[in-house]
PDB file of N, CA and C in Angstrom:
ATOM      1  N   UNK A   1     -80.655  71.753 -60.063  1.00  0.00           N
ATOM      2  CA  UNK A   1     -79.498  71.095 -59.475  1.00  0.00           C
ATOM      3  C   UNK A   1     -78.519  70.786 -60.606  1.00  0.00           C
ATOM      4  N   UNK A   2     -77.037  71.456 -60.421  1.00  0.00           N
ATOM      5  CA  UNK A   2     -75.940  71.007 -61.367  1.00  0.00           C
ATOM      6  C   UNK A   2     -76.255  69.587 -61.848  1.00  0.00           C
ATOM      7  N   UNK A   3     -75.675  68.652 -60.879  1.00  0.00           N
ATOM      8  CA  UNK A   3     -75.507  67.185 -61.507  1.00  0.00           C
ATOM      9  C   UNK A   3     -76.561  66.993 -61.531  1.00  0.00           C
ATOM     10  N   UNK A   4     -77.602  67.308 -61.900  1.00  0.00           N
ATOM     11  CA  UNK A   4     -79.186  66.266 -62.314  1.00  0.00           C
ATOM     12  C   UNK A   4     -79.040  67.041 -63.977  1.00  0.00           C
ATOM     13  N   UNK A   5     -78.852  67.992 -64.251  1.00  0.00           N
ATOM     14  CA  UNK A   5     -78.840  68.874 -65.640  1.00  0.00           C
ATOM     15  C   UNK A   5     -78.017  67.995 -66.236  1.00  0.00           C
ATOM     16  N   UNK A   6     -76.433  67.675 -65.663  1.00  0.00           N
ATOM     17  CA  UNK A   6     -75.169  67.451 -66.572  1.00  0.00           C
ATOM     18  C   UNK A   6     -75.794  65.983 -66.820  1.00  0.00           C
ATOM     19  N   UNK A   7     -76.377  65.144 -66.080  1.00  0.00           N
ATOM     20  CA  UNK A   7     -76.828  63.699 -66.303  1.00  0.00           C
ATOM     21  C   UNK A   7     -78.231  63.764 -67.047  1.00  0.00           C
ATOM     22  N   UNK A   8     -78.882  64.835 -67.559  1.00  0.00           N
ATOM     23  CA  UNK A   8     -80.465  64.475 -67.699  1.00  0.00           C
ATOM     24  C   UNK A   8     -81.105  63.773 -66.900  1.00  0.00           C
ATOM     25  N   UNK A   9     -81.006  64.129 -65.239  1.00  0.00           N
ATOM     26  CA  UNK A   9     -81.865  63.348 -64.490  1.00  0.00           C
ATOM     27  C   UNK A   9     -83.168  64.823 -63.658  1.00  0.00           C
ATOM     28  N   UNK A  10     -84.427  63.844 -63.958  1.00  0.00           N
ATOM     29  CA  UNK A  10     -85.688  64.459 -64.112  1.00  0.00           C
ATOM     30  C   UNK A  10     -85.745  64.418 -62.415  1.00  0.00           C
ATOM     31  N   UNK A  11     -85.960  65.562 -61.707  1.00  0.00           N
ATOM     32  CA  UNK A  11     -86.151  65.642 -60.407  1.00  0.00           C
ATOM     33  C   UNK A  11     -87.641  66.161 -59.985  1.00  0.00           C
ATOM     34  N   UNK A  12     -88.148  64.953 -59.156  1.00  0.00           N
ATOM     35  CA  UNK A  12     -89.677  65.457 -58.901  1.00  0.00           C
ATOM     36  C   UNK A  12     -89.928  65.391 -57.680  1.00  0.00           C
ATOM     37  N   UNK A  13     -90.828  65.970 -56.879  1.00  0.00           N
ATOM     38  CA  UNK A  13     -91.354  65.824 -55.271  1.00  0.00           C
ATOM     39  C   UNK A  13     -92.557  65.154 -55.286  1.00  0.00           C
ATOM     40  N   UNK A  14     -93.094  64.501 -54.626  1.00  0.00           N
ATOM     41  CA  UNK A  14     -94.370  63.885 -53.985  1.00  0.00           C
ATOM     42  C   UNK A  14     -94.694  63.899 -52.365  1.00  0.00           C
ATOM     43  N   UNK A  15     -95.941  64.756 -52.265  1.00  0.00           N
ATOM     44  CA  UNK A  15     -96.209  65.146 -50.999  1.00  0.00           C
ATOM     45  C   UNK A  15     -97.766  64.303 -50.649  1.00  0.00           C
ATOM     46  N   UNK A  16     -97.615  63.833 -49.475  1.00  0.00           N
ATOM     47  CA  UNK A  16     -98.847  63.285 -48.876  1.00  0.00           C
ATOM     48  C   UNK A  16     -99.894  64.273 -48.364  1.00  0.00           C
ATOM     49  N   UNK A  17    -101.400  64.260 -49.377  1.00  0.00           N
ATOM     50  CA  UNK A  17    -102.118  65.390 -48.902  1.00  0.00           C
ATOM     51  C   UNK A  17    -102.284  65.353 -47.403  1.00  0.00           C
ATOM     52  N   UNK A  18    -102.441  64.902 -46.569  1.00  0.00           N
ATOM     53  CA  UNK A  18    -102.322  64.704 -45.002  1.00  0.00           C
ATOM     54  C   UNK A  18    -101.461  65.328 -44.008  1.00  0.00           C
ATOM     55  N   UNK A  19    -100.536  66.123 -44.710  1.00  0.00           N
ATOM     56  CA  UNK A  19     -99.650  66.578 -43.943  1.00  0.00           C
ATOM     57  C   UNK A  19     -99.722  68.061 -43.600  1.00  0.00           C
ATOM     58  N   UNK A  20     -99.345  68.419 -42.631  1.00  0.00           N
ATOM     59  CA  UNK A  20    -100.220  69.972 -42.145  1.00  0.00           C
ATOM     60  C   UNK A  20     -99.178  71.163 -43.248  1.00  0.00           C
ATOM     61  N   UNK A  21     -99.539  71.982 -43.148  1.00  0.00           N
ATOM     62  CA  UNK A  21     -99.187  73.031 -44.053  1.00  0.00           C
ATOM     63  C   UNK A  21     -97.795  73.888 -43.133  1.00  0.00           C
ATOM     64  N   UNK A  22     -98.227  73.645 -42.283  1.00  0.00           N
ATOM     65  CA  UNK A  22     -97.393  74.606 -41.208  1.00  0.00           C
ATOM     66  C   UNK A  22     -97.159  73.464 -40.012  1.00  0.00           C
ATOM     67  N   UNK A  23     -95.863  73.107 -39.718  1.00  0.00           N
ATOM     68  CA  UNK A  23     -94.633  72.302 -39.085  1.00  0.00           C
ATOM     69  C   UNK A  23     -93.693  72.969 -37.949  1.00  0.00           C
ATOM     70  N   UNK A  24     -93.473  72.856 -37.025  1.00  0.00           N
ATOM     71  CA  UNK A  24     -91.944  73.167 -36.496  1.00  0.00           C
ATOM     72  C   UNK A  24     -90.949  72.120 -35.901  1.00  0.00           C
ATOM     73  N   UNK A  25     -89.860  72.752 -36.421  1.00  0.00           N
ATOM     74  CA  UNK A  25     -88.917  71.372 -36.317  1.00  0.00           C
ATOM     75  C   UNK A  25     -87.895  72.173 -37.001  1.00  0.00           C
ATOM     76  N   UNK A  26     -86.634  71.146 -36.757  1.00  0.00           N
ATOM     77  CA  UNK A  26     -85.193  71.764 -37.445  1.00  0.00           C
ATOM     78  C   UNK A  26     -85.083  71.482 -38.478  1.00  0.00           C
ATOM     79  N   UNK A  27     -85.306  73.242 -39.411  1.00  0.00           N
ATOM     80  CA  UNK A  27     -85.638  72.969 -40.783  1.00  0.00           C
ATOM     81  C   UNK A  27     -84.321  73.031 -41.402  1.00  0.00           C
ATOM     82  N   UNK A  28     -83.180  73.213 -40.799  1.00  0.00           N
ATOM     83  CA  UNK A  28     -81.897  73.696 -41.430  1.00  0.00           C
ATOM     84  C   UNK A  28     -81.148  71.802 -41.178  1.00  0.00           C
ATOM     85  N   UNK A  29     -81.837  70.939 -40.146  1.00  0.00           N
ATOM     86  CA  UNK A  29     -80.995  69.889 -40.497  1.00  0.00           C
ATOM     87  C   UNK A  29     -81.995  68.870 -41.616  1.00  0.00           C
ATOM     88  N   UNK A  30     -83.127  69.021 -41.603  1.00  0.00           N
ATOM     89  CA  UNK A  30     -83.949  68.275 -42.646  1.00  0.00           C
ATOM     90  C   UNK A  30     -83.512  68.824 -43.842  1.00  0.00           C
ATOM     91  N   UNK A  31     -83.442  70.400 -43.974  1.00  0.00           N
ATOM     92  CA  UNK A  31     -82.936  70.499 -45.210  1.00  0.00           C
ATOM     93  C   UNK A  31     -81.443  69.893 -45.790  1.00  0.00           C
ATOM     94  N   UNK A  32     -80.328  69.679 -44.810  1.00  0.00           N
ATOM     95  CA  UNK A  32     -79.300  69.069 -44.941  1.00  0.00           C
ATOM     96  C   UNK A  32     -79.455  67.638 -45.235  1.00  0.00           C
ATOM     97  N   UNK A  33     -80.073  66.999 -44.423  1.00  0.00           N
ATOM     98  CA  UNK A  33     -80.664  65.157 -45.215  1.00  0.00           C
ATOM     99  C   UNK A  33     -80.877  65.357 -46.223  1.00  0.00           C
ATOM    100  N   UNK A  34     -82.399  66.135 -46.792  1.00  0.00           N
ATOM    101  CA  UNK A  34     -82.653  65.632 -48.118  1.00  0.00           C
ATOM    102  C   UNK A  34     -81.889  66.369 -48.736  1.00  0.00           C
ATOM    103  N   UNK A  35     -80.667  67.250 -48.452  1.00  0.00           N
ATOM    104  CA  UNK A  35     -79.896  67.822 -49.427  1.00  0.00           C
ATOM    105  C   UNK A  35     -78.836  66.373 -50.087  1.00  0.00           C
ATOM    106  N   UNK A  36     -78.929  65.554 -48.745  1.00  0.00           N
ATOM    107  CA  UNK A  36     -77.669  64.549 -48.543  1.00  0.00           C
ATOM    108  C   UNK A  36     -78.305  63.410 -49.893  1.00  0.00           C
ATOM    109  N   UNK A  37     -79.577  63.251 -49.396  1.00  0.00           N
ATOM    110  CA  UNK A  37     -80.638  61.938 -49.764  1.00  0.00           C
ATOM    111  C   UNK A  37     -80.527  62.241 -51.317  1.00  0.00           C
ATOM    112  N   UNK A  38     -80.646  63.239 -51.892  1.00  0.00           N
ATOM    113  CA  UNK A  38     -81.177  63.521 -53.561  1.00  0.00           C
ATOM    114  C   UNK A  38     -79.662  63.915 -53.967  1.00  0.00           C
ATOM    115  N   UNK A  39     -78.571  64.521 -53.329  1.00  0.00           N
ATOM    116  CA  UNK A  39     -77.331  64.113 -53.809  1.00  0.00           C
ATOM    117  C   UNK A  39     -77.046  62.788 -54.179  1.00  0.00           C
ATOM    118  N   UNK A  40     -77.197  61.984 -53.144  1.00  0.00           N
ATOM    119  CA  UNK A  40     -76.296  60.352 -53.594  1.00  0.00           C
ATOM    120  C   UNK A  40     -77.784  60.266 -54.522  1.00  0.00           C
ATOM    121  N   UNK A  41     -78.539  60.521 -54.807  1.00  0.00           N
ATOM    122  CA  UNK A  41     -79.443  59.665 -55.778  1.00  0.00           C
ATOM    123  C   UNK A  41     -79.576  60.274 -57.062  1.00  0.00           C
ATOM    124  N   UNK A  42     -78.567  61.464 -57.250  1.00  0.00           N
ATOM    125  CA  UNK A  42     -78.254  61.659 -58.502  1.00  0.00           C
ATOM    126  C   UNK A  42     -76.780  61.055 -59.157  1.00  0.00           C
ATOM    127  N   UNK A  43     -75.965  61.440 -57.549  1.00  0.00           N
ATOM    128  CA  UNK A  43     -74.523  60.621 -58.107  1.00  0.00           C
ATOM    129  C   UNK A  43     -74.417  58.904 -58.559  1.00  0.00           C
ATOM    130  N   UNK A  44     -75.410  58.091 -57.774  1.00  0.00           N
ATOM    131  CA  UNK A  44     -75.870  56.813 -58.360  1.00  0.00           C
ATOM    132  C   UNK A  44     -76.588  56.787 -59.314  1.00  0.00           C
ATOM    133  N   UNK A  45     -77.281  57.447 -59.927  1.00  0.00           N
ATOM    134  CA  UNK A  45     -78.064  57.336 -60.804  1.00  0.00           C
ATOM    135  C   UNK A  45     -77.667  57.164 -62.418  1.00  0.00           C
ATOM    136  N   UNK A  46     -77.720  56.358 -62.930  1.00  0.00           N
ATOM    137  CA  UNK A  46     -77.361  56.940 -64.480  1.00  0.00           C
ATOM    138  C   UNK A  46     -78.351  57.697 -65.095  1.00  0.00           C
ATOM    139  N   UNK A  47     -77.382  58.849 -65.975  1.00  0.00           N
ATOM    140  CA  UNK A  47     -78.330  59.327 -66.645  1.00  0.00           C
ATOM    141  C   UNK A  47     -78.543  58.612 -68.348  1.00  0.00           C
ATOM    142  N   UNK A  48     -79.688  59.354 -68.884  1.00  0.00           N
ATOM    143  CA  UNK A  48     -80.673  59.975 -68.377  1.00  0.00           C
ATOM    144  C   UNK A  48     -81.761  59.055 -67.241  1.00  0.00           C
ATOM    145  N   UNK A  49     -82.640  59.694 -66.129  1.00  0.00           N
ATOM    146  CA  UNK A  49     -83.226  59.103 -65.394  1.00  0.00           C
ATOM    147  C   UNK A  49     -84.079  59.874 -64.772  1.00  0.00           C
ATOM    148  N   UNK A  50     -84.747  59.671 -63.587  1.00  0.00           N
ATOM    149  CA  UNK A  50     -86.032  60.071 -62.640  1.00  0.00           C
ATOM    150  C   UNK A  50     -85.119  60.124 -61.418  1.00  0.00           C
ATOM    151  N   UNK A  51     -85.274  60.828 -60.644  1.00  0.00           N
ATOM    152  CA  UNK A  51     -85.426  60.801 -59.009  1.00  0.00           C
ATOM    153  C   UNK A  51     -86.249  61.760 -58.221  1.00  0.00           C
ATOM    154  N   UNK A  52     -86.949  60.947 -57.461  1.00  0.00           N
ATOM    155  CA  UNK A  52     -87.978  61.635 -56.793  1.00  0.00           C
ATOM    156  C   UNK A  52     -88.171  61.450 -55.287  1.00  0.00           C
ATOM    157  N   UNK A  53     -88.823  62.802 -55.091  1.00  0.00           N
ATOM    158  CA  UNK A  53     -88.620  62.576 -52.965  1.00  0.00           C
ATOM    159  C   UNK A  53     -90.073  62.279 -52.825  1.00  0.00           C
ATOM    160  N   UNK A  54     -90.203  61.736 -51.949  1.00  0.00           N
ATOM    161  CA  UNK A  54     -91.323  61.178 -51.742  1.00  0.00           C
ATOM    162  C   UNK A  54     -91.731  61.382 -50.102  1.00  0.00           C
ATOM    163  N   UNK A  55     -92.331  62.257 -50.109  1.00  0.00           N
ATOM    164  CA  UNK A  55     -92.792  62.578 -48.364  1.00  0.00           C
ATOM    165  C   UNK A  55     -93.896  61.728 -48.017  1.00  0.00           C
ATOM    166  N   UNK A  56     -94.236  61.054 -46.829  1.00  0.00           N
ATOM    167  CA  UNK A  56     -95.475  60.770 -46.326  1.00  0.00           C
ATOM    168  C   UNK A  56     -95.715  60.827 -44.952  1.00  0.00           C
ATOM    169  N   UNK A  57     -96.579  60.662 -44.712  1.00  0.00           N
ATOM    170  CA  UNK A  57     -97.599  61.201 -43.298  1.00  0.00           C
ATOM    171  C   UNK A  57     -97.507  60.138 -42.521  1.00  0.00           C
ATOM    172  N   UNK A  58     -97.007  59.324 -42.022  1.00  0.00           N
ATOM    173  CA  UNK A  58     -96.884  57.514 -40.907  1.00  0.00           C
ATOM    174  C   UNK A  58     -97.937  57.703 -39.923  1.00  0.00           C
ATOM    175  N   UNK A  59     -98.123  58.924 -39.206  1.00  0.00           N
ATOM    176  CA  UNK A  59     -98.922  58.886 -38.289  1.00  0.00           C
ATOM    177  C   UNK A  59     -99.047  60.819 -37.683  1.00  0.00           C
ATOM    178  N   UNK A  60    -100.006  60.740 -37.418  1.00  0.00           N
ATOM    179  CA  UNK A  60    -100.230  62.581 -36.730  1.00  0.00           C
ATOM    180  C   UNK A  60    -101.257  62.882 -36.219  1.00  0.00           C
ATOM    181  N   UNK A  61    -100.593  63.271 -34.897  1.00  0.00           N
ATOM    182  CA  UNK A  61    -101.357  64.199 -34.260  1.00  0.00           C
ATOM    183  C   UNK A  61    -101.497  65.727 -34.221  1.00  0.00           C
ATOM    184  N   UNK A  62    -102.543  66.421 -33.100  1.00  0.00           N
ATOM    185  CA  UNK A  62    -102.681  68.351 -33.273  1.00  0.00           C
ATOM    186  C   UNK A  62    -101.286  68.685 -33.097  1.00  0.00           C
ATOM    187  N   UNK A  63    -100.600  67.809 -31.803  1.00  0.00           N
ATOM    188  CA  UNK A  63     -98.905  68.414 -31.210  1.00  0.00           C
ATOM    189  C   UNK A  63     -97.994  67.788 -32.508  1.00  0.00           C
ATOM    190  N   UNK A  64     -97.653  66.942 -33.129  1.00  0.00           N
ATOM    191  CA  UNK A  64     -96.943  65.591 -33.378  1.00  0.00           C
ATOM    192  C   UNK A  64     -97.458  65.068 -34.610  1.00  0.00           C
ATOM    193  N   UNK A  65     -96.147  64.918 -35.604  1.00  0.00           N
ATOM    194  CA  UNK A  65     -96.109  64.217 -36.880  1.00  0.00           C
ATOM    195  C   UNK A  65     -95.383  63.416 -36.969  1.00  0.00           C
ATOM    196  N   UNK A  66     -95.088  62.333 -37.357  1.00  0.00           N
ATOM    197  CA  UNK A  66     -93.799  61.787 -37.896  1.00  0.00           C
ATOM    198  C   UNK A  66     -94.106  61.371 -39.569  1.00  0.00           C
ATOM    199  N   UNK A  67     -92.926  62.077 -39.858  1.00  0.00           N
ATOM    200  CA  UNK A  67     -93.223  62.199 -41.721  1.00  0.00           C
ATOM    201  C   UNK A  67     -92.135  60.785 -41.916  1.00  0.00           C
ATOM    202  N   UNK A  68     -92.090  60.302 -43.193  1.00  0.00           N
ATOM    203  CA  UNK A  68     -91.438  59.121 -43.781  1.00  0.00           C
ATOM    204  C   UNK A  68     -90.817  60.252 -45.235  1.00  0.00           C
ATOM    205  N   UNK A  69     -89.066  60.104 -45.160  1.00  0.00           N
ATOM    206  CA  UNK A  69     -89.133  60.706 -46.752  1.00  0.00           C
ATOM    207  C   UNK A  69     -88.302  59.388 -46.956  1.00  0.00           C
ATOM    208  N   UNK A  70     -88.657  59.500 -48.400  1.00  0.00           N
ATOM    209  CA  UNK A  70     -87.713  58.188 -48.991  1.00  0.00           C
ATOM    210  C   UNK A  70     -87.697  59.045 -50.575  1.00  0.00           C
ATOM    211  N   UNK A  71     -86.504  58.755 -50.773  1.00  0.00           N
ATOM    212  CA  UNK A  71     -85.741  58.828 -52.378  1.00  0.00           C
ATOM    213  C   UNK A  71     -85.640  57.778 -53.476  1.00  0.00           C
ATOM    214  N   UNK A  72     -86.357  58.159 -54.501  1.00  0.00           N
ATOM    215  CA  UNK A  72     -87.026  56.817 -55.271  1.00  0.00           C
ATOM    216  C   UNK A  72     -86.091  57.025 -56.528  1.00  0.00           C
TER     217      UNK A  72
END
């Protein structure tokens, strides 16, 4: 990512082992959030720094997940 290079900010993921491997769902607007989510958390960020996505598992079933992402 441009602005994480020009700031020295260290970009990492964290995934909850719990979460199925294979998902369906609208991957073109999730990808637009966390495109949105790790933008503003580099433009706030001073560099040099960390930002990291952080996925987790809240609850799941065989049909049904609901994931939690948060930007740290």
């Amino acid at each position: 990512v441009p602005g994480a290079r020009v700031k020295e900010i260290a970009l990492s993921v964290s995934s909850d082992d719990r979460i199925p491997t294979r998902l369906v769902g609208d991957h073109v607007r999730v990808r637009q959030i966390l495109t949105n989510f790790l933008g503003n958390a580099i433009k706030f960020t001073p560099g040099p720094g960390d930002v990291r996505l952080v996925t987790t598992l809240v609850e799941g079933e065989a049909a049904r997940v609901l994931l939690r992402f948060s930007v740290e």
